[in-house]
N, C-alpha and C. Protein backbone atom coordinates (compact mmCIF):
# COMPACT_ATOMS: atom_id res chain seq x y z
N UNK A 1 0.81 -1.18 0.00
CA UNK A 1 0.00 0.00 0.00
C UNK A 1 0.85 1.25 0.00
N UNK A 2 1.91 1.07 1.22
CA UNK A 2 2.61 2.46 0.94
C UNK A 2 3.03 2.93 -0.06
N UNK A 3 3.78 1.65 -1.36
CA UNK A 3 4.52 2.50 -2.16
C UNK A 3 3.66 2.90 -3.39
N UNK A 4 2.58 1.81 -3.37
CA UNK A 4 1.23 2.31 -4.50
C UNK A 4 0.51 3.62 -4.17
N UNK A 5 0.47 3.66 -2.88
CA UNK A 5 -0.05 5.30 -2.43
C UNK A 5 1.04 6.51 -2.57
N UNK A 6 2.19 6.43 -2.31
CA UNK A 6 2.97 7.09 -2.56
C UNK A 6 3.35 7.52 -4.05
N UNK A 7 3.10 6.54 -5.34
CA UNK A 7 3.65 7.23 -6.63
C UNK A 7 1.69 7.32 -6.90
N UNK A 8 0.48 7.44 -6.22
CA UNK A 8 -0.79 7.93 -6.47
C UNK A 8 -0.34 9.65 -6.36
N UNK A 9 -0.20 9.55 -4.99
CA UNK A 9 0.28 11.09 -4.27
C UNK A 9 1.64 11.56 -5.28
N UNK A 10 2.61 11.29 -5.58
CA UNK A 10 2.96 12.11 -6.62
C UNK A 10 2.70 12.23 -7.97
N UNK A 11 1.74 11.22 -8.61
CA UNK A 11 1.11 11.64 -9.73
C UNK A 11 0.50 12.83 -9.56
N UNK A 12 -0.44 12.46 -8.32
CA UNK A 12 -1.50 13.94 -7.91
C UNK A 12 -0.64 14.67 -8.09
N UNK A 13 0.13 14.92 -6.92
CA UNK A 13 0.94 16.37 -7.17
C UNK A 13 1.44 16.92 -8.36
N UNK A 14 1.79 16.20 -9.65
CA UNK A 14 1.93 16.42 -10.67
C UNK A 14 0.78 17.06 -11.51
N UNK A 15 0.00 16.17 -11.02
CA UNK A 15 -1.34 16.67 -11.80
C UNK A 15 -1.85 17.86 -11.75
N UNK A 16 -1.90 18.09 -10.29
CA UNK A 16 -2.33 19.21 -9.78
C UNK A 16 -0.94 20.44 -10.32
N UNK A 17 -0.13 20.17 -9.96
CA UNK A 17 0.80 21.46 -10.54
C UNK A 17 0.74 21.78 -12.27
N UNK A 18 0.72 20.31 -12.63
CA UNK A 18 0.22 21.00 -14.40
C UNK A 18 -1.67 21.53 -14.34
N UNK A 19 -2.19 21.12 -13.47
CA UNK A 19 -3.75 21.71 -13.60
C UNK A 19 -3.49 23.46 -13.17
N UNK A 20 -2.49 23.73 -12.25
CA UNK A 20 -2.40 25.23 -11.43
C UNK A 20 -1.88 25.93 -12.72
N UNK A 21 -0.64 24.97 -13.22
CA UNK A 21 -0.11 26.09 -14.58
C UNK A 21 -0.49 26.37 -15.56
N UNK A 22 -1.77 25.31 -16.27
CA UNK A 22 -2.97 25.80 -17.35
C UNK A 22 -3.84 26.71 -16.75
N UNK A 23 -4.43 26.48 -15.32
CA UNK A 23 -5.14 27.95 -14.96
C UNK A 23 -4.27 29.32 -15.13
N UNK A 24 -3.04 28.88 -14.59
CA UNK A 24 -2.91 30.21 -14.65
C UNK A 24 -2.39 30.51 -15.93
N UNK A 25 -1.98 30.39 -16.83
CA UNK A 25 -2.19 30.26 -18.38
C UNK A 25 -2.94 30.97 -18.97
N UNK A 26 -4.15 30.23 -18.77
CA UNK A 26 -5.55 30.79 -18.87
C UNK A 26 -5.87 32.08 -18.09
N UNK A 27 -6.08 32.57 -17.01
CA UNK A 27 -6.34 33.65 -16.10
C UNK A 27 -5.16 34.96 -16.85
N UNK A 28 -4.04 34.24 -17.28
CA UNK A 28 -2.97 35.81 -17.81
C UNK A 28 -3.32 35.55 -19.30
N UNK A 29 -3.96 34.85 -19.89
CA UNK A 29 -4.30 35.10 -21.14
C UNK A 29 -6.04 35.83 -21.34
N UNK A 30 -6.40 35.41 -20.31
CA UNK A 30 -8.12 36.18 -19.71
C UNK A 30 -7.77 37.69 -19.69
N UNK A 31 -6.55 37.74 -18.94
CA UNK A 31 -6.07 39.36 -18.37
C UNK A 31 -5.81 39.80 -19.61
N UNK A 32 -4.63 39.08 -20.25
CA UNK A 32 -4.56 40.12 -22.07
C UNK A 32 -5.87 40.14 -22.34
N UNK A 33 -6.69 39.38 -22.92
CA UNK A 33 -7.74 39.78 -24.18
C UNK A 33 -8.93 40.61 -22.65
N UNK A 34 -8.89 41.00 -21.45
CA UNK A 34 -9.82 42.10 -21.24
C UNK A 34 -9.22 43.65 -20.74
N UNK A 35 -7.53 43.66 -21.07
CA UNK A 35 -6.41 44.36 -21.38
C UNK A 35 -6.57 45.05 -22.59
N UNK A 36 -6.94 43.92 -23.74
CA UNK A 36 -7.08 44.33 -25.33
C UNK A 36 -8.48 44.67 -25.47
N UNK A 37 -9.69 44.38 -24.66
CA UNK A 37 -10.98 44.79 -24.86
C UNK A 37 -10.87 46.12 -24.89
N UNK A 38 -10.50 46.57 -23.17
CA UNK A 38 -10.49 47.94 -22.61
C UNK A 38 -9.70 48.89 -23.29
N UNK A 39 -8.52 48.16 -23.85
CA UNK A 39 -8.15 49.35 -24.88
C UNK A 39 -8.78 49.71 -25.56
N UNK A 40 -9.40 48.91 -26.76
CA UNK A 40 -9.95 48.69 -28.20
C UNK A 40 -11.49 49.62 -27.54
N UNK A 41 -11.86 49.44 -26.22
CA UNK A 41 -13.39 49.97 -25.91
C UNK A 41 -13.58 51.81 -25.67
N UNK A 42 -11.73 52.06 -25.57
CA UNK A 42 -11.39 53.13 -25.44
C UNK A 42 -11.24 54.08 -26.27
N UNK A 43 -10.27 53.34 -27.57
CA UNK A 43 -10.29 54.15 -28.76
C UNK A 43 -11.48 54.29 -29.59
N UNK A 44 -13.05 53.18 -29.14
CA UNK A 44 -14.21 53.33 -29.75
C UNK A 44 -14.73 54.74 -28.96
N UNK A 45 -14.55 54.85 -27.82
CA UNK A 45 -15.38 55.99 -27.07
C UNK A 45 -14.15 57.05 -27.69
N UNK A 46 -13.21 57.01 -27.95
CA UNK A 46 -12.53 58.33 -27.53
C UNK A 46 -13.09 58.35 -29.45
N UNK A 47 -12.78 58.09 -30.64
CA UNK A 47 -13.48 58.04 -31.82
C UNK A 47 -15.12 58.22 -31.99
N UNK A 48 -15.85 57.96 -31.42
CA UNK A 48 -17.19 58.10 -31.14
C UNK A 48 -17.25 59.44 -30.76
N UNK A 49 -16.60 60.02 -30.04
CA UNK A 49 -16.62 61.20 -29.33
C UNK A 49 -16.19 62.50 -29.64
N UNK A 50 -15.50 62.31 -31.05
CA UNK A 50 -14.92 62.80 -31.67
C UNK A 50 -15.92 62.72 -33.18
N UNK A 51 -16.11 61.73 -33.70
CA UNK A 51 -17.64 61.69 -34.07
C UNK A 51 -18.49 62.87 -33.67
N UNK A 52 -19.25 62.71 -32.69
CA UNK A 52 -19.90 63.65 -31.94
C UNK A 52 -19.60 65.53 -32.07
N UNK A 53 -18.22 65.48 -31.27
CA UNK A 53 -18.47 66.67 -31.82
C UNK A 53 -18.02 67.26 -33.13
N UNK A 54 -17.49 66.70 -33.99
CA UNK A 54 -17.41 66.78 -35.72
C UNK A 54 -19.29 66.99 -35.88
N UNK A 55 -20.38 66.19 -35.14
CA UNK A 55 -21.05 66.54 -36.23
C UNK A 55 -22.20 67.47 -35.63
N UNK A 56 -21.71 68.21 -33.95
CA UNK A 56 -22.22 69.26 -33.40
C UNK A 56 -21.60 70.59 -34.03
N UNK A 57 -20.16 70.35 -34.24
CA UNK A 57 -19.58 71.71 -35.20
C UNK A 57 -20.93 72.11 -36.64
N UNK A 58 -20.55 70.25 -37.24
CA UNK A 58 -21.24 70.60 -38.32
C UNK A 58 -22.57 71.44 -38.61
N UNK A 59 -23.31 71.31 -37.71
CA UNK A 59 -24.91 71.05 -37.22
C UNK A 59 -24.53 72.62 -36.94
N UNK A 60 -23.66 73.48 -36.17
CA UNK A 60 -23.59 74.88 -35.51
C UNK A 60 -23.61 75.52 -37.01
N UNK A 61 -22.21 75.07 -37.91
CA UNK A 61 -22.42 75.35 -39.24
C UNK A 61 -23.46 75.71 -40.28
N UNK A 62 -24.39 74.10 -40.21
CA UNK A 62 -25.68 74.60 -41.08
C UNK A 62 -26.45 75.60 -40.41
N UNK A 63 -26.64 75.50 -38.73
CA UNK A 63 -27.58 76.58 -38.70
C UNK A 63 -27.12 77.91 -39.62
N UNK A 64 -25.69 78.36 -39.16
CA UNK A 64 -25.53 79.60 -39.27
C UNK A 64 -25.42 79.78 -40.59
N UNK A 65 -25.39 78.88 -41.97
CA UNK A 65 -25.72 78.92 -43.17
C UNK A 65 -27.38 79.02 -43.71
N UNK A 66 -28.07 78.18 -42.80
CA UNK A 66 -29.47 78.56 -43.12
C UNK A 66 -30.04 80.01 -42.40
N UNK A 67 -29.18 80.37 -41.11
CA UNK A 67 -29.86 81.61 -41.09
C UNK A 67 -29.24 82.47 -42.03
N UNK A 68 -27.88 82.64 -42.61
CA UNK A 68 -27.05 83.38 -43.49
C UNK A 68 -28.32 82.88 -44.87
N UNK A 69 -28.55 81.86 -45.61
CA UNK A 69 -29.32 82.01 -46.70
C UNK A 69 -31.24 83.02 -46.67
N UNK A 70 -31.05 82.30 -45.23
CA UNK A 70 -32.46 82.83 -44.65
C UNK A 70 -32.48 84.94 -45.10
N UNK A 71 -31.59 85.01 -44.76
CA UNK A 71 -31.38 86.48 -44.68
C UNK A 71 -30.95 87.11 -46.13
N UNK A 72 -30.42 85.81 -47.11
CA UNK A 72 -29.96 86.64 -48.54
C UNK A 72 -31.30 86.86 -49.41
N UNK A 73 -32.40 84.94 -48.79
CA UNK A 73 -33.63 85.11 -49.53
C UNK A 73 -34.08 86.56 -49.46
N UNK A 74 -34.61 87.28 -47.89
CA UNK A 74 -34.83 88.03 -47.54
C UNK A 74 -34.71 89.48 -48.15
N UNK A 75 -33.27 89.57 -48.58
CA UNK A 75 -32.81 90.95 -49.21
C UNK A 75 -32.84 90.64 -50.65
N UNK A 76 -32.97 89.17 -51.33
CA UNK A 76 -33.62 89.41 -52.50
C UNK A 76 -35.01 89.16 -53.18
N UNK A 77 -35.89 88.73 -52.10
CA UNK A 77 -37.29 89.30 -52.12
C UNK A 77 -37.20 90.48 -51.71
N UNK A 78 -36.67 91.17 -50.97
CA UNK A 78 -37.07 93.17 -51.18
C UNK A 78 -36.63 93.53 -52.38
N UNK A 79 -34.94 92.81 -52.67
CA UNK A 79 -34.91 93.68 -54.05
C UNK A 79 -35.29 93.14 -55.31
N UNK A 80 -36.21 92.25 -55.81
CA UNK A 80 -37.06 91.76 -56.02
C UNK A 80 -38.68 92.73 -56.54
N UNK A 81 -38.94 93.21 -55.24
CA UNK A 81 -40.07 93.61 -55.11
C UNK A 81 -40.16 95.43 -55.39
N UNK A 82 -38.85 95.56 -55.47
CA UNK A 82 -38.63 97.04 -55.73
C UNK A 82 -38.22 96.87 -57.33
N UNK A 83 -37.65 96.15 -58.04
CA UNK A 83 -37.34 95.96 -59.41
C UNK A 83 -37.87 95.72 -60.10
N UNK A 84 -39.49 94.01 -59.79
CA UNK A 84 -40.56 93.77 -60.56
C UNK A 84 -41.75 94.63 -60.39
N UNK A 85 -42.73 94.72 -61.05
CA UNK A 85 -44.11 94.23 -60.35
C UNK A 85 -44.57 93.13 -59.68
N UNK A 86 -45.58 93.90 -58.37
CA UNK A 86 -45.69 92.98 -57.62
C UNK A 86 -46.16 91.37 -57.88
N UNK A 87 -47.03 91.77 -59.35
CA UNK A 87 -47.82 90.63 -59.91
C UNK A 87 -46.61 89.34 -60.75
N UNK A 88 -45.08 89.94 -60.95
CA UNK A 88 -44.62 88.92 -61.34
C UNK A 88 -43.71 87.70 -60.48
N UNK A 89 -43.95 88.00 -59.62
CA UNK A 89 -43.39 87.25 -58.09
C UNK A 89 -43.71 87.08 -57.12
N UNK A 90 -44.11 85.83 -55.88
CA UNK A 90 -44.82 85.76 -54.74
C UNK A 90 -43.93 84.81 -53.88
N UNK A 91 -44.23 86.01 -52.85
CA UNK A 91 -42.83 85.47 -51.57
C UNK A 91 -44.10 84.91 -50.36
N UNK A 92 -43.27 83.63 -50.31
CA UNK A 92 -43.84 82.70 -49.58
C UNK A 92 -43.47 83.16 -48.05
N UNK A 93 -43.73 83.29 -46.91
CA UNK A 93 -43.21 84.34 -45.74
C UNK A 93 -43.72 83.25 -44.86
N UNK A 94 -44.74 82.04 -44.58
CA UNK A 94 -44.55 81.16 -43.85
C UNK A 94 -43.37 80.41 -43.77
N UNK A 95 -42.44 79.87 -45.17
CA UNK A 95 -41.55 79.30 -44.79
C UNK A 95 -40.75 80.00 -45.12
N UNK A 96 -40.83 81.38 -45.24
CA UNK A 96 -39.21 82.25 -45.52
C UNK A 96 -38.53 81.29 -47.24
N UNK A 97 -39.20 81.55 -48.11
CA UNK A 97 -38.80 81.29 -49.00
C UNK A 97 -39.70 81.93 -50.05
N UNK A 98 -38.93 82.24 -51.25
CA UNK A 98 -39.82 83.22 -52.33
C UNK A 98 -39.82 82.26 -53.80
N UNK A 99 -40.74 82.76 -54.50
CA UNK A 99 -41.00 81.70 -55.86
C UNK A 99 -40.80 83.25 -56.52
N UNK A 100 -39.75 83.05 -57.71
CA UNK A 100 -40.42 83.38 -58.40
C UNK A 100 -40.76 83.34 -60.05
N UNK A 101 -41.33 84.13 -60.87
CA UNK A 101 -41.65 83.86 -61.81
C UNK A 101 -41.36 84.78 -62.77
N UNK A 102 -40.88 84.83 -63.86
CA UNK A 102 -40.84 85.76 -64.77
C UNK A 102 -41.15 85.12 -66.16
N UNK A 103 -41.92 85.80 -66.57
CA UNK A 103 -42.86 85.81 -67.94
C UNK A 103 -42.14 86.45 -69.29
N UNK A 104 -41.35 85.85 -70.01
CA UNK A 104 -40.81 85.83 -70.73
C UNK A 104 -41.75 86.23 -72.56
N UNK A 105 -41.82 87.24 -72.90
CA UNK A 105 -42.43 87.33 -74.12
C UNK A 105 -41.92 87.26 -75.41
């Protein structure tokens, strides 16, 4: 019994020390790929975010182009309305936009 129990008990111990060194194997290869997540999850937020405000600039932009067109419609329906008759052009003033028409003979 002793010496059959004795090479049991150092198989175990073998076993067990190659079972500890695939865990831990595993656990520092767990640590890289949530090492490589947290990076990779970082340059998505810090790119996303950057995203973002690229397209709040943009967005500040169009306003200040639609109020800038808003205001050219504006000064060329007055001068418009000082150059035609009133009957050959009609400025639309709900949506700030003018039609117009000229009659060609």
């Amino acid at each position: 019994m002793d010496g059959g129990g004795g090479v049991d008990a150092v198989d175990l111990r073998r076993s067990m020390a190659a079972q500890r060194l695939a865990f831990e194997r595993q656990i520092a290869d767990g640590r890289e790929r949530t090492k490589a997540s947290t990076s990779a999850f970082s340059a998505s937020l810090l790119s996303a975010r950057s995203l973002a405000n690229h397209t709040i600039s943009h967005r500040e932009k169009l306003k200040e182009l639609k109020d800038r067109l808003r205001k050219l419609e504006a000064d060329l329906a007055e001068a418009l309305s000082r150059i035609l008759p009133s009957s050959s052009f009609c400025l639309d003033t709900s949506h700030n936009r003018f039609i117009t028409t000229f009659f060609v003979n």
